[in-house]
Protein backbone atom coordinates (compact mmCIF):
# COMPACT_ATOMS: atom_id res chain seq x y z
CA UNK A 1 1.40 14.16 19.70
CA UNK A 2 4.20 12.43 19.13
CA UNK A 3 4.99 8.59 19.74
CA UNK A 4 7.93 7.11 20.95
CA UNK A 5 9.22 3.33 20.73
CA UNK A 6 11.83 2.14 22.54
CA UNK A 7 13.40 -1.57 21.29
CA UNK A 8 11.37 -3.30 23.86
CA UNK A 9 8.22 -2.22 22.60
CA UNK A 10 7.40 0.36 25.44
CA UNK A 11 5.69 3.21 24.13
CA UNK A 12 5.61 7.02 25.13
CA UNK A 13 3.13 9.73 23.85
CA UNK A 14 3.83 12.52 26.83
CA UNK A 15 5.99 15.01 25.99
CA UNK A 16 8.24 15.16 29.07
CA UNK A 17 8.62 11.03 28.77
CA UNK A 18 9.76 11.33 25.29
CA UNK A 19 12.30 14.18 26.41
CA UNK A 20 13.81 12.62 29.44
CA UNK A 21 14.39 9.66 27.32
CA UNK A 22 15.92 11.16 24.07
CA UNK A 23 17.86 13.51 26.68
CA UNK A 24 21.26 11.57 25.78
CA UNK A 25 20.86 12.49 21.95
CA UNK A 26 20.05 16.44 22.88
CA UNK A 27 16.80 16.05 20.28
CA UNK A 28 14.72 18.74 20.39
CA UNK A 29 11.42 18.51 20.19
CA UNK A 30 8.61 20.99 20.01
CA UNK A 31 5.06 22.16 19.07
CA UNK A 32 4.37 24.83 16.51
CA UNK A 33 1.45 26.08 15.92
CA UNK A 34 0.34 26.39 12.25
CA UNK A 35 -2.09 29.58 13.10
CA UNK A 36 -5.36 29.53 11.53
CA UNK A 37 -5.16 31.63 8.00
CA UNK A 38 -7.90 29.37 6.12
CA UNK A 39 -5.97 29.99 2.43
CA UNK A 40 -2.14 28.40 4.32
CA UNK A 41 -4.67 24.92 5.68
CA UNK A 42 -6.60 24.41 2.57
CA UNK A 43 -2.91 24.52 0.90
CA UNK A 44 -1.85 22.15 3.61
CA UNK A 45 -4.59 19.76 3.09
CA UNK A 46 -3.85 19.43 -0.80
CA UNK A 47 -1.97 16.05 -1.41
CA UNK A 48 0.25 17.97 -4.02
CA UNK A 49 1.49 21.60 -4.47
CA UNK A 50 3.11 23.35 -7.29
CA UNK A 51 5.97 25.38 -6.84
CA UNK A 52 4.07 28.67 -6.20
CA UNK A 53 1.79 27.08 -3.38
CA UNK A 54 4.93 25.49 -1.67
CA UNK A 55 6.26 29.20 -1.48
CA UNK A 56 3.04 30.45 -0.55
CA UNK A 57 3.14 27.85 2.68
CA UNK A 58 7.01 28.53 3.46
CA UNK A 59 6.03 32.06 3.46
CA UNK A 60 3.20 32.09 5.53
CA UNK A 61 5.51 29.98 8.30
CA UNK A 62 8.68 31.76 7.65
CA UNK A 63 8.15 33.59 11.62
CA UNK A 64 9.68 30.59 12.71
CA UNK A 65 12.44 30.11 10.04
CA UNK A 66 13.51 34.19 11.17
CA UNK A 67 13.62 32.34 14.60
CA UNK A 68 16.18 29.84 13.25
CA UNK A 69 18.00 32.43 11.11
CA UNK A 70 18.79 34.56 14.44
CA UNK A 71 19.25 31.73 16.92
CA UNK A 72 21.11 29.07 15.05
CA UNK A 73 23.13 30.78 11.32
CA UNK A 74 19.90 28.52 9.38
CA UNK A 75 20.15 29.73 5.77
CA UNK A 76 17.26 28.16 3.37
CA UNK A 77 14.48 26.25 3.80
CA UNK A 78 11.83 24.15 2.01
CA UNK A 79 8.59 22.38 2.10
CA UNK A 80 9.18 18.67 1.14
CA UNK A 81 5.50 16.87 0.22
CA UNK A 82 5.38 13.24 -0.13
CA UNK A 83 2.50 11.02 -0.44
CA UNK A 84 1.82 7.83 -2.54
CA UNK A 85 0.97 9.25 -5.90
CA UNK A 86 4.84 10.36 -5.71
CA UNK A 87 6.60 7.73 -8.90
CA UNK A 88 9.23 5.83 -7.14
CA UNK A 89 8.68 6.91 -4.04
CA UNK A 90 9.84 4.10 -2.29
CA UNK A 91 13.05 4.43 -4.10
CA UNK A 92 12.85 7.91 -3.17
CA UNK A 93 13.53 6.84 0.54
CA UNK A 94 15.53 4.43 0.86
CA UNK A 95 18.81 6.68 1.16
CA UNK A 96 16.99 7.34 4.43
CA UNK A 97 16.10 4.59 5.49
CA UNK A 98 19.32 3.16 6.61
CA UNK A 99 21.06 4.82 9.70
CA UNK A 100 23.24 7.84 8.70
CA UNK A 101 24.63 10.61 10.52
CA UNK A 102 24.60 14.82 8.76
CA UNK A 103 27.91 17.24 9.16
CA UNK A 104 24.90 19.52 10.42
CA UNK A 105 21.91 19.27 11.86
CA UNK A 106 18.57 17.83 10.78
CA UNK A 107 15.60 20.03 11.55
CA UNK A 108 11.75 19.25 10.25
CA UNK A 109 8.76 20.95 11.16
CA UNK A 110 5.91 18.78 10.05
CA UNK A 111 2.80 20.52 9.41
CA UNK A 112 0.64 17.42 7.43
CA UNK A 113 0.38 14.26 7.56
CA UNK A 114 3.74 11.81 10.21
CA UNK A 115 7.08 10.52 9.85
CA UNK A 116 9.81 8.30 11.60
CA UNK A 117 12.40 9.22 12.95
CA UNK A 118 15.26 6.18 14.40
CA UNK A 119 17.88 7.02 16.65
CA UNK A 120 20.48 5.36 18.14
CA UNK A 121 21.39 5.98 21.38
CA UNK A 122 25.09 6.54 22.98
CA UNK A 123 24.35 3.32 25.01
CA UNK A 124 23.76 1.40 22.00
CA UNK A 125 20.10 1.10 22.15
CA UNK A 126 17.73 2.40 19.33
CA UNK A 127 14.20 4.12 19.45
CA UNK A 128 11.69 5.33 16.84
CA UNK A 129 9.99 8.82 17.10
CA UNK A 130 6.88 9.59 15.22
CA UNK A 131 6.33 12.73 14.50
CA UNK A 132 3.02 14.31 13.62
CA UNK A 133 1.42 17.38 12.25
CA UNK A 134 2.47 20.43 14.58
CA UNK A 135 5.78 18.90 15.66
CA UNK A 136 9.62 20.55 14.90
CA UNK A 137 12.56 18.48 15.41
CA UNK A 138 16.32 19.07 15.63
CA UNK A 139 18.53 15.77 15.02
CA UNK A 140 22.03 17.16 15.75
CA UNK A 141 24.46 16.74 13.56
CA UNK A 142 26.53 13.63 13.94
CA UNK A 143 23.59 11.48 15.43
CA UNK A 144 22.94 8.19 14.14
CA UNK A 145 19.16 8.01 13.00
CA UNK A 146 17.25 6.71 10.08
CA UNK A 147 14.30 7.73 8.49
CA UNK A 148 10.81 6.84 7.10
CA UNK A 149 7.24 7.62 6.51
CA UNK A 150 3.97 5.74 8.27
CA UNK A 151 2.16 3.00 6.22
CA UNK A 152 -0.04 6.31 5.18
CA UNK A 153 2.96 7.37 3.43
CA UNK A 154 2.25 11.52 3.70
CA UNK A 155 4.07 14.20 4.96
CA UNK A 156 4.79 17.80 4.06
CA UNK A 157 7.54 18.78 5.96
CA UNK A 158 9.49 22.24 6.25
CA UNK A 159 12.95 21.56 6.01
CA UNK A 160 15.26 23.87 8.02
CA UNK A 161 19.43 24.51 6.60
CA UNK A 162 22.69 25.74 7.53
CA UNK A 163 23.68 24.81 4.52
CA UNK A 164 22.64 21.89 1.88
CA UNK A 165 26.25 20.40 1.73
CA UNK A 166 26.16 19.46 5.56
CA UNK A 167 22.37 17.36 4.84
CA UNK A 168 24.65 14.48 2.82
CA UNK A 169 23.94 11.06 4.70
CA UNK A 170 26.99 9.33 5.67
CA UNK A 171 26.18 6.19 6.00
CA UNK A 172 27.39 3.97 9.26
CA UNK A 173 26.71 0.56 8.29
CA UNK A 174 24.69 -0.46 11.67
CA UNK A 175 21.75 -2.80 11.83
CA UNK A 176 18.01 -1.63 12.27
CA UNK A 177 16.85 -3.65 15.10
CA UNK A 178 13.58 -2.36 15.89
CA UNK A 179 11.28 -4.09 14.17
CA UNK A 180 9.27 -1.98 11.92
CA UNK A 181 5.57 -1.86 10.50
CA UNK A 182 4.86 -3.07 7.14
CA UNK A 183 5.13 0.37 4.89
């Protein structure tokens, strides 16, 4: 489930907590079930996949992108798969690590392995969501956030677009405050 930090340190892991308090930012956040095919989690356990097995897990999960495509215009997805064997990896994230806002929205559904997710709030005030295995996420466009991945540093992620030109970070210049674990 996932965990939410507020600047103050307190810490949320219910579900209606989390929502009430990221209410202002109108982040969704949901479960989604993987399902059980045995082939789609042995793929999902792998630290790597080639291009063929990627396809092979977007397809297998592509009931919810038909979801997206008729509810909200989405266009294309992806599987993004990090994990520390990555070269430059670090580098890799940094683009995200500093807080940003999208022309369109930011949507993950993370089926292995956690990521952060920082937000600023309209009051000012900034929080970090971790978001685990099982977990989708809309960031709408225009909020301030920032991104990165756990000390673990692993994730595969299915990426969810309107269009690629509307993911470009632009960047806002604003301090992280919240202090963050060693990654």
């Amino acid at each position: 489930m996932a965990i939410l930090k507020l600047e103050n340190g307190t810490q949320y892991q219910d579900l209606p907590e989390i929502t009430r308090e990221l209410a202002s930012l109108n982040i969704q956040l949901n479960q989604w079930d993987v399902g059980s095919d045995r082939q789609l989690h042995k793929l999902i356990a792998q630290d790597s996949l080639n291009e063929a097995e990627k396809e092979q897990v977007l397809q297998a999960l592509d009931g919810y992108f038909q979801q997206l495509q008729l509810s909200a215009g989405y266009q294309s997805r992806d599987l993004i798969v990090l994990h520390p064997g990555i070269p430059n990896l670090d580098e890799l994230l940094v683009k995200f690590a500093q807080i940003h806002t999208h022309a369109d929205d930011e949507v993950r559904y993370i089926i292995d392995g956690e990521a952060v997710f920082g937000f600023v709030r309209p009051d000012g005030s900034q929080v970090e969501l971790t978001v685990q295995p099982q977990e989708y996420i809309n960031v709408p466009a225009n909020t301030e956030h920032w991104f990165h991945l756990t000390p673990a540093k692993r994730v595969k992620a299915v990426r969810y677009f309107i269009s690629t030109e509307g993911w470009v970070p632009q960047y806002t210049a604003k301090e992280i405050r919240i202090p963050q674990a060693v990654r």
